[in-house]
PDB file of N, CA and C in Angstrom:
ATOM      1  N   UNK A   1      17.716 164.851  56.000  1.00  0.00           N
ATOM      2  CA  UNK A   1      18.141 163.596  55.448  1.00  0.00           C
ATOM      3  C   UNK A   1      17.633 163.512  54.004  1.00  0.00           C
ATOM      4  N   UNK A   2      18.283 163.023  53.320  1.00  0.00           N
ATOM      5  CA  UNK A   2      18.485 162.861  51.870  1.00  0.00           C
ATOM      6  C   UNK A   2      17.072 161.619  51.532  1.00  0.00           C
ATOM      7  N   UNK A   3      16.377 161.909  50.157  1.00  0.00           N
ATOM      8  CA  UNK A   3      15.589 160.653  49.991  1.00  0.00           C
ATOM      9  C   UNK A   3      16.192 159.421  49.997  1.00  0.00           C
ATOM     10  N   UNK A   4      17.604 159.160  49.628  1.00  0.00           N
ATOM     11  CA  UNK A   4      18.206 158.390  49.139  1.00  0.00           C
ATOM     12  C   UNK A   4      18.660 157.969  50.624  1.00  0.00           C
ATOM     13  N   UNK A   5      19.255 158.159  51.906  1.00  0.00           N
ATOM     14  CA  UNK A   5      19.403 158.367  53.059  1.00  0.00           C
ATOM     15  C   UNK A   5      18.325 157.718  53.644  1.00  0.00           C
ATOM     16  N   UNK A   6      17.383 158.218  53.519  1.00  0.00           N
ATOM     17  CA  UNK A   6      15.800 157.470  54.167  1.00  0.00           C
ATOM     18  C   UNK A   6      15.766 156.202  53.531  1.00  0.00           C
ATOM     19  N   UNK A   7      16.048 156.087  52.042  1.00  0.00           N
ATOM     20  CA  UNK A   7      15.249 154.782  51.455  1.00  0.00           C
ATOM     21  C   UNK A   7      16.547 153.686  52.215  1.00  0.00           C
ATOM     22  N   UNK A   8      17.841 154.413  52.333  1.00  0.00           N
ATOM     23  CA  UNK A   8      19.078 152.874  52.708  1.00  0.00           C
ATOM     24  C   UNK A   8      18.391 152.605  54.279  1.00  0.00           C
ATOM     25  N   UNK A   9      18.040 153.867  55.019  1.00  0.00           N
ATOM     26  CA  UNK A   9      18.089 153.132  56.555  1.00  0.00           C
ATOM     27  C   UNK A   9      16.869 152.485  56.291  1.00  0.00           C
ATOM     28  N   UNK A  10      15.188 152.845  56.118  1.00  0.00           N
ATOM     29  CA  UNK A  10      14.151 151.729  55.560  1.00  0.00           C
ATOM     30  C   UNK A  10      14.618 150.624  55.294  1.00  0.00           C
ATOM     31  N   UNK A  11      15.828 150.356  54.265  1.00  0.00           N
ATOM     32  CA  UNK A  11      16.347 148.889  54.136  1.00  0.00           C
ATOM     33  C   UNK A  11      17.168 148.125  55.078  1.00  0.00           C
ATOM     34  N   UNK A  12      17.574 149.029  55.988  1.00  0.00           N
ATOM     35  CA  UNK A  12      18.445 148.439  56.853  1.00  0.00           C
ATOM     36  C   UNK A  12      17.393 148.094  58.109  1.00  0.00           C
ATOM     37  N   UNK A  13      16.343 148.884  58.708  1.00  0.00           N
ATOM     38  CA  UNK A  13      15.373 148.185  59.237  1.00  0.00           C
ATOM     39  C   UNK A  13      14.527 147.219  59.181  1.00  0.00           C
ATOM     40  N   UNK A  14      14.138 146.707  57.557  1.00  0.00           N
ATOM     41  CA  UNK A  14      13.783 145.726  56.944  1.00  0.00           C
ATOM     42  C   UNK A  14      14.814 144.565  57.578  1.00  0.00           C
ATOM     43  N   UNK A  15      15.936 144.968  56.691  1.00  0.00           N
ATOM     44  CA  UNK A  15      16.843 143.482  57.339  1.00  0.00           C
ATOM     45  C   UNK A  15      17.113 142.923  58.821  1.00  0.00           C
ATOM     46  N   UNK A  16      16.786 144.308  59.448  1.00  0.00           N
ATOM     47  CA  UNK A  16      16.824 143.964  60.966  1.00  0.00           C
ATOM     48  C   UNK A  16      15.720 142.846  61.412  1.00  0.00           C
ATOM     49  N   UNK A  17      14.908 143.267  61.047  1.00  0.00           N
ATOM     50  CA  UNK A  17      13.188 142.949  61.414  1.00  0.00           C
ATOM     51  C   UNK A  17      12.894 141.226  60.673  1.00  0.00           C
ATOM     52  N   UNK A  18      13.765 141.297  59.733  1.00  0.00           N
ATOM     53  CA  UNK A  18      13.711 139.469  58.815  1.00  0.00           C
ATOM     54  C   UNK A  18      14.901 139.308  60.181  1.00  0.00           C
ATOM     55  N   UNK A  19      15.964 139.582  59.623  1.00  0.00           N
ATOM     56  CA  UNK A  19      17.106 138.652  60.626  1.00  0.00           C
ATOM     57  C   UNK A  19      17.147 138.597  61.792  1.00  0.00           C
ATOM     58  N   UNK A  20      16.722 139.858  62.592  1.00  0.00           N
ATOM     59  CA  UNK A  20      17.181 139.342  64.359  1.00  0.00           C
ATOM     60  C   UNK A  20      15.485 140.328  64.779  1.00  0.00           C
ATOM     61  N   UNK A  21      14.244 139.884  64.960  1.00  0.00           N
ATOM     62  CA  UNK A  21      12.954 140.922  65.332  1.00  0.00           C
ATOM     63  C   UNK A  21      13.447 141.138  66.341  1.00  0.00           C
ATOM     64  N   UNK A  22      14.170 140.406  67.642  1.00  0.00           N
ATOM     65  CA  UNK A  22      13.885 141.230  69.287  1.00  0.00           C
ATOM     66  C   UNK A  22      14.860 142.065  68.657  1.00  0.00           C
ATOM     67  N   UNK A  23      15.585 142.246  68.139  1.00  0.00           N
ATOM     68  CA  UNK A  23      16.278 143.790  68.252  1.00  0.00           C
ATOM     69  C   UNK A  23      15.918 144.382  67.690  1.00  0.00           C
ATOM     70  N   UNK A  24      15.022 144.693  66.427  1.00  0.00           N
ATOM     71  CA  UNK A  24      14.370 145.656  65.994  1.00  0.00           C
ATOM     72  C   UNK A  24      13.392 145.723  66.839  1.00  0.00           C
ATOM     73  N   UNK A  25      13.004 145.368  67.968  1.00  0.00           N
ATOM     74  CA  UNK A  25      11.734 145.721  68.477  1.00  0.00           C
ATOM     75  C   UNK A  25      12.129 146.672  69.652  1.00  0.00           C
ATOM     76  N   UNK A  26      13.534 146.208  69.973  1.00  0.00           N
ATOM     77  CA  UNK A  26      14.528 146.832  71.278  1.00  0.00           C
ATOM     78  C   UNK A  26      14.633 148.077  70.431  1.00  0.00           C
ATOM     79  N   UNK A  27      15.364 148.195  69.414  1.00  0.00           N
ATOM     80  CA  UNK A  27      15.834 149.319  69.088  1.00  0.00           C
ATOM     81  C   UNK A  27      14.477 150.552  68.510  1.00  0.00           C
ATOM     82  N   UNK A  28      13.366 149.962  68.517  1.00  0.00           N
ATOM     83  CA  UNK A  28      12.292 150.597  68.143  1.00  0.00           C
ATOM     84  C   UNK A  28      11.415 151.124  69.027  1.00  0.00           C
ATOM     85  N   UNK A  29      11.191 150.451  70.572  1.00  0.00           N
ATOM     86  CA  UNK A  29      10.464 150.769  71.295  1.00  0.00           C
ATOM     87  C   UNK A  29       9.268 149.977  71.407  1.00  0.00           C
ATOM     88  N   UNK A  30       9.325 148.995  70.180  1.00  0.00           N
ATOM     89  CA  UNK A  30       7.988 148.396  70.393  1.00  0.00           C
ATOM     90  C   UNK A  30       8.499 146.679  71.235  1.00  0.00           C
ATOM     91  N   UNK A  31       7.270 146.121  71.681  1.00  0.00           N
ATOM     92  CA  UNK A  31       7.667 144.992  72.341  1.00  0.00           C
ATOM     93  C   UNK A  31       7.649 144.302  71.598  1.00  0.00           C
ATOM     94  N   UNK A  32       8.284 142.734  72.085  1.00  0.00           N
ATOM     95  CA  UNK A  32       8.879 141.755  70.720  1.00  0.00           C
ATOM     96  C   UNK A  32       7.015 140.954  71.141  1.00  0.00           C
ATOM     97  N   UNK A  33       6.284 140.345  69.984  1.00  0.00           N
ATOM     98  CA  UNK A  33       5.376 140.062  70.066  1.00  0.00           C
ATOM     99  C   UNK A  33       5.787 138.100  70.376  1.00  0.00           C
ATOM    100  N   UNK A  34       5.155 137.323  71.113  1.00  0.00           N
ATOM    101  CA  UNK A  34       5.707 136.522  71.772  1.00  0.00           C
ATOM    102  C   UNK A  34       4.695 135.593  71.454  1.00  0.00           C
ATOM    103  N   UNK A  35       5.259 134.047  70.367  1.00  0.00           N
ATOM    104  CA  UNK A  35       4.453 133.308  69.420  1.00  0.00           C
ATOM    105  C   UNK A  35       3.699 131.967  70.840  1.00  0.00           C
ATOM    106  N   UNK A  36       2.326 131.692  70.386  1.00  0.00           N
ATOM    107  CA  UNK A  36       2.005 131.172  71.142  1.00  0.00           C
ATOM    108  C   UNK A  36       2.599 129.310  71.274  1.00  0.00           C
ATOM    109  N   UNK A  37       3.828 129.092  70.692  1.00  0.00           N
ATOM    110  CA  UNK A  37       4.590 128.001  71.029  1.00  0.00           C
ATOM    111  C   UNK A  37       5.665 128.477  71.851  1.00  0.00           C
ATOM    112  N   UNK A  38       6.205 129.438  72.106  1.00  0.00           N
ATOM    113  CA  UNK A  38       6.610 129.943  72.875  1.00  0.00           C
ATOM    114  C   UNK A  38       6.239 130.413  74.363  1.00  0.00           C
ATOM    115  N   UNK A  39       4.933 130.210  74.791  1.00  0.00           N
ATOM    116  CA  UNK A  39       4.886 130.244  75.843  1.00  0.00           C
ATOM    117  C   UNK A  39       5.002 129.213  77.000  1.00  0.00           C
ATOM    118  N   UNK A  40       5.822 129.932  78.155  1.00  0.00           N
ATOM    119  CA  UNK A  40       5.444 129.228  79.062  1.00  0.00           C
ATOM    120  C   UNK A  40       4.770 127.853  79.880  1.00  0.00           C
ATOM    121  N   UNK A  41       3.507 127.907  79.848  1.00  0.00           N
ATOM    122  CA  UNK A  41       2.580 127.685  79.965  1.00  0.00           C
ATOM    123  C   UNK A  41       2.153 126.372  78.539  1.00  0.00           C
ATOM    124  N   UNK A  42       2.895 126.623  77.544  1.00  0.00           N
ATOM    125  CA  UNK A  42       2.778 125.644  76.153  1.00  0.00           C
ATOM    126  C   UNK A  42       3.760 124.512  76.788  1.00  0.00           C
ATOM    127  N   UNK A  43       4.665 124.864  76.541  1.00  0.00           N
ATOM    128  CA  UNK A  43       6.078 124.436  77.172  1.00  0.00           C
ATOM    129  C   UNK A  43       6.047 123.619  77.897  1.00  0.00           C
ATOM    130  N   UNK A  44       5.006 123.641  78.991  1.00  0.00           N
ATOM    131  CA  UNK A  44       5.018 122.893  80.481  1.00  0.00           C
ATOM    132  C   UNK A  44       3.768 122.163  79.697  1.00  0.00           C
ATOM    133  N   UNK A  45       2.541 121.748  78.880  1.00  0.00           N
ATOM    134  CA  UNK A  45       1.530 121.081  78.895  1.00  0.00           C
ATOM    135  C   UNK A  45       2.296 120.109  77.982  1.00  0.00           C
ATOM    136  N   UNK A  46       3.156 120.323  76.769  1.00  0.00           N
ATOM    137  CA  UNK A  46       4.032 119.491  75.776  1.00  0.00           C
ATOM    138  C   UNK A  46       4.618 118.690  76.896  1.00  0.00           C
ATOM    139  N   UNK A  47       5.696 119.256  77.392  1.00  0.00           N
ATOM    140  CA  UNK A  47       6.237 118.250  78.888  1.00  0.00           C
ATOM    141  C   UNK A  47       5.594 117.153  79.545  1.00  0.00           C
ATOM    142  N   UNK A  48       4.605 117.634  80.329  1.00  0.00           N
ATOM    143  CA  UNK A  48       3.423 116.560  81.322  1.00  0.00           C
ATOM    144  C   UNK A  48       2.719 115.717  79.455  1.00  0.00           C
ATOM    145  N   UNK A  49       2.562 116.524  78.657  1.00  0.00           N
ATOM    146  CA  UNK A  49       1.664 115.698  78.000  1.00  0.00           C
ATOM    147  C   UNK A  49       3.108 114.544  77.528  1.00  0.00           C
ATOM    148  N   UNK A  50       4.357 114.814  77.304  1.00  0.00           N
ATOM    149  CA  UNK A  50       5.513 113.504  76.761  1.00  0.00           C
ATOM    150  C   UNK A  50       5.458 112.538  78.092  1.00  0.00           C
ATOM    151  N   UNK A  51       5.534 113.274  79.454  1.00  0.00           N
ATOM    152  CA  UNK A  51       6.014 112.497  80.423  1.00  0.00           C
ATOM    153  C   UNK A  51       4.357 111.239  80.663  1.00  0.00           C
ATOM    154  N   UNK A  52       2.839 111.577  80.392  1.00  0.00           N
ATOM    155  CA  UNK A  52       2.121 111.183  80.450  1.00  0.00           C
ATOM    156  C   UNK A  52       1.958 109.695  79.741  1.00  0.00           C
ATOM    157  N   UNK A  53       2.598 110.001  78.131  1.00  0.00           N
ATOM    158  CA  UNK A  53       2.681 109.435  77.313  1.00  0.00           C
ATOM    159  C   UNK A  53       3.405 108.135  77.631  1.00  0.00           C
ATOM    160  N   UNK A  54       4.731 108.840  78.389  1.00  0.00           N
ATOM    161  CA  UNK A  54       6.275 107.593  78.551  1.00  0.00           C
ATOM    162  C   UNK A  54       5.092 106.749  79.677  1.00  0.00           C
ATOM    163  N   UNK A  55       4.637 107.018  80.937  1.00  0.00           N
ATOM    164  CA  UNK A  55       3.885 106.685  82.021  1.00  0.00           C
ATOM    165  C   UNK A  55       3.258 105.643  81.443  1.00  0.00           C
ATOM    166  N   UNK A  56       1.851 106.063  80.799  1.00  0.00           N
ATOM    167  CA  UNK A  56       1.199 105.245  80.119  1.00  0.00           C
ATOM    168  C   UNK A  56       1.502 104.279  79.322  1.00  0.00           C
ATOM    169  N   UNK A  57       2.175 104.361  78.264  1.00  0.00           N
ATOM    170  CA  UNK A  57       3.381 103.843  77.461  1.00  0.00           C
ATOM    171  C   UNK A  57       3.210 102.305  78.058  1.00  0.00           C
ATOM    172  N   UNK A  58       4.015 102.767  79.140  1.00  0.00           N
ATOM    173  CA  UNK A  58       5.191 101.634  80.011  1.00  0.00           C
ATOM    174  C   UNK A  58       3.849 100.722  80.328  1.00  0.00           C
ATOM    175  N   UNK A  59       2.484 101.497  81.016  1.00  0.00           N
ATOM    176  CA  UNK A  59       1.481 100.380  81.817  1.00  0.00           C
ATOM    177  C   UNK A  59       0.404  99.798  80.402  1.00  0.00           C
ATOM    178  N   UNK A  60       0.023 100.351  79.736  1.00  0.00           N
ATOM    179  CA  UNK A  60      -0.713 100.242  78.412  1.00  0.00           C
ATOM    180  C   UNK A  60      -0.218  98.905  77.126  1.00  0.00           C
ATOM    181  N   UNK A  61       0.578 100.096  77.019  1.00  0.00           N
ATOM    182  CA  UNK A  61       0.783  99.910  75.086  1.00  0.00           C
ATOM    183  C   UNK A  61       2.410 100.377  75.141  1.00  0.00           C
ATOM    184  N   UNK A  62       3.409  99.172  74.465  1.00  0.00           N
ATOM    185  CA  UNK A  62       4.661  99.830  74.369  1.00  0.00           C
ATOM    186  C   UNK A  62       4.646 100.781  73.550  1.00  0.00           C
ATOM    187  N   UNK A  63       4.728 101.226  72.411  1.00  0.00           N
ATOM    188  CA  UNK A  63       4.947 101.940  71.487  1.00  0.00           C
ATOM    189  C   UNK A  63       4.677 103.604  72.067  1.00  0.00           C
ATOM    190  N   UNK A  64       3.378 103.764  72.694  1.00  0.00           N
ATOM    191  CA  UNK A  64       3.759 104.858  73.636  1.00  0.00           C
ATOM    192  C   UNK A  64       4.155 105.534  73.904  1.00  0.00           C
ATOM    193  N   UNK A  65       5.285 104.701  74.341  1.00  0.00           N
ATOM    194  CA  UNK A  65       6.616 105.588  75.288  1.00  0.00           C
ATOM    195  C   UNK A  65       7.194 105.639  73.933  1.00  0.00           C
ATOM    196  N   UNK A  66       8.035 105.584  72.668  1.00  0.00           N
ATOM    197  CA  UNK A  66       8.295 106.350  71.653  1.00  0.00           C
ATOM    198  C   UNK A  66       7.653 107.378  71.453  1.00  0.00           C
ATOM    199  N   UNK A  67       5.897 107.656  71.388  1.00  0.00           N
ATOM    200  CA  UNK A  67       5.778 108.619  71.177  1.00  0.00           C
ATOM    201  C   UNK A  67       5.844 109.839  72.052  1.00  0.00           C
ATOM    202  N   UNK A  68       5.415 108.956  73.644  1.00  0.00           N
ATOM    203  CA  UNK A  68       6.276 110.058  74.479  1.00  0.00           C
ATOM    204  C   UNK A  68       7.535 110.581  74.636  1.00  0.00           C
ATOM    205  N   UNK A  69       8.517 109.580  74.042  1.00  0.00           N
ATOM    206  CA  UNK A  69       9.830 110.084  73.729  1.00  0.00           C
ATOM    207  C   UNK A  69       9.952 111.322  72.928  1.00  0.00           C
ATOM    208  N   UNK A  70       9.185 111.059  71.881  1.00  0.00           N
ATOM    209  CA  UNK A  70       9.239 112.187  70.712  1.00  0.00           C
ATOM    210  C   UNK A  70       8.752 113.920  71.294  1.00  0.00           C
ATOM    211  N   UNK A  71       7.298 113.581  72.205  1.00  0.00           N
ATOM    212  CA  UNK A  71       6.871 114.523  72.555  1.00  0.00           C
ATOM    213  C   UNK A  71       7.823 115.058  73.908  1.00  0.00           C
ATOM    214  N   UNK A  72       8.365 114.309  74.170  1.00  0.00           N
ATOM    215  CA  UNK A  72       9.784 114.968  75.181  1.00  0.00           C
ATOM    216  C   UNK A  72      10.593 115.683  74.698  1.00  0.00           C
ATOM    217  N   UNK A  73      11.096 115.140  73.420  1.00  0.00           N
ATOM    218  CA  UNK A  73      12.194 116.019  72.982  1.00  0.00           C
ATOM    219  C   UNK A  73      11.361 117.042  72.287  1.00  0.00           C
ATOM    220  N   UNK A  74      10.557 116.794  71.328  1.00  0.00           N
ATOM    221  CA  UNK A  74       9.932 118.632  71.029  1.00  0.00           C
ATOM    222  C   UNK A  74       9.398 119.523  72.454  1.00  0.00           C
ATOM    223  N   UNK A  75       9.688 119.109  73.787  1.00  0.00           N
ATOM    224  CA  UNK A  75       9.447 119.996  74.659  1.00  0.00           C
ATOM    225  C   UNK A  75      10.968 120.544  75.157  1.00  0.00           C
ATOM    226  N   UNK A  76      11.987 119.470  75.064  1.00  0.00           N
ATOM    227  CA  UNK A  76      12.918 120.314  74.930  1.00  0.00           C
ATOM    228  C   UNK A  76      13.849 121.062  74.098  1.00  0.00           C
ATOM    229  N   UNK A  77      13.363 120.718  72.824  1.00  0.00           N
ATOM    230  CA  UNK A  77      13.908 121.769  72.065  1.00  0.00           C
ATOM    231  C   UNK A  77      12.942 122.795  72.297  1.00  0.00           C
ATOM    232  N   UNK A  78      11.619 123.161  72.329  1.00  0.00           N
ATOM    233  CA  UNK A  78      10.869 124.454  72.722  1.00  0.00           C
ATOM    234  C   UNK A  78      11.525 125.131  74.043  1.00  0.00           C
ATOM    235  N   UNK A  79      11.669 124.012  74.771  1.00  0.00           N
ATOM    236  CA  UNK A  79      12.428 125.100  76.180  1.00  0.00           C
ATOM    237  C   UNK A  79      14.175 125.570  75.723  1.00  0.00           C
ATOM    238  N   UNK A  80      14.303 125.072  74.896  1.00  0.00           N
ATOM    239  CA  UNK A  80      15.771 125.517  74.355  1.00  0.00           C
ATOM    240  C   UNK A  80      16.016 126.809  73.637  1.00  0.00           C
ATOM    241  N   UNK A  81      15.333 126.528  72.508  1.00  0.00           N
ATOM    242  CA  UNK A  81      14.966 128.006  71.589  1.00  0.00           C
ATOM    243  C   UNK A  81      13.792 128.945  71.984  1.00  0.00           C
ATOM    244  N   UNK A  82      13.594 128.723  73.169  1.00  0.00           N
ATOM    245  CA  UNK A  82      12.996 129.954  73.889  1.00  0.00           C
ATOM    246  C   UNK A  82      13.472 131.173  73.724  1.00  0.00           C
ATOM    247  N   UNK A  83      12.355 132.256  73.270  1.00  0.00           N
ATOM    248  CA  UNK A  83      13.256 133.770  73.242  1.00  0.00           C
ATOM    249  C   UNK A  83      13.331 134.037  74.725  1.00  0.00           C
ATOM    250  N   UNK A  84      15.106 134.579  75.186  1.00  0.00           N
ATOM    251  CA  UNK A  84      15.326 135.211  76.098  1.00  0.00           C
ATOM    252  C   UNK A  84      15.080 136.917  76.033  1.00  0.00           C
ATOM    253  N   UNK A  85      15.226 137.080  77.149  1.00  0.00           N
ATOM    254  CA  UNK A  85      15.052 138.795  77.203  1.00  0.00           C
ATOM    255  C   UNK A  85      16.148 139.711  76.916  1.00  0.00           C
ATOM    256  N   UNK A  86      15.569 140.291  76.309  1.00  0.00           N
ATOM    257  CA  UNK A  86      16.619 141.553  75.484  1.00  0.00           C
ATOM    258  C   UNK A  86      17.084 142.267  76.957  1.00  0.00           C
ATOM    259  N   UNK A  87      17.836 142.266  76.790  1.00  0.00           N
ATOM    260  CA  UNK A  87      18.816 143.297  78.352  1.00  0.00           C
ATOM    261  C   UNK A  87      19.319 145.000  77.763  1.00  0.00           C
ATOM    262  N   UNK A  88      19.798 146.102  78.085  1.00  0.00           N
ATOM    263  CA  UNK A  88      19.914 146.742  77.602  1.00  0.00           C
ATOM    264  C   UNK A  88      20.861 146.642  78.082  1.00  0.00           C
TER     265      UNK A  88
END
């Protein structure tokens, strides 16, 4: 392979790795490294902690439940844009 050959695919792995990482990580062998708002386990404490909020909210303090509202929906947009698994 040509220097010039090496330096285009280097750039074309670059762009892989900014624009889409699970597939440069698929197509590389390495595993996609998995951000700690993304887990699981995050996911579900954001949840109980919105649904806690609305709960309390309601017996407490109105305003509350807005902010448990809020913390509801950033739990479901996190369970939304969850990375799925690369399939081959």
């Amino acid at each position: 392979m040509t220097r010039y050959e090496r330096r285009q695919l280097r750039r074309i792995e670059r762009r892989f790795e900014t624009t889409d990482p699970g597939l440069a990580c698929a197509l590389s062998g390495r595993t996609a490294v998995t951000r700690p708002v993304h887990r699981a386990s995050t996911r579900a404490w954001v949840a109980l902690l919105g649904i806690a909020f609305v709960s309390g909210g309601a017996v407490v303090h109105l305003p509350l439940v807005l902010v448990g509202c809020l913390v509801l929906m950033t739990a479901a947009c996190l369970h939304v844009t969850r990375p799925r698994p690369v399939t081959p």
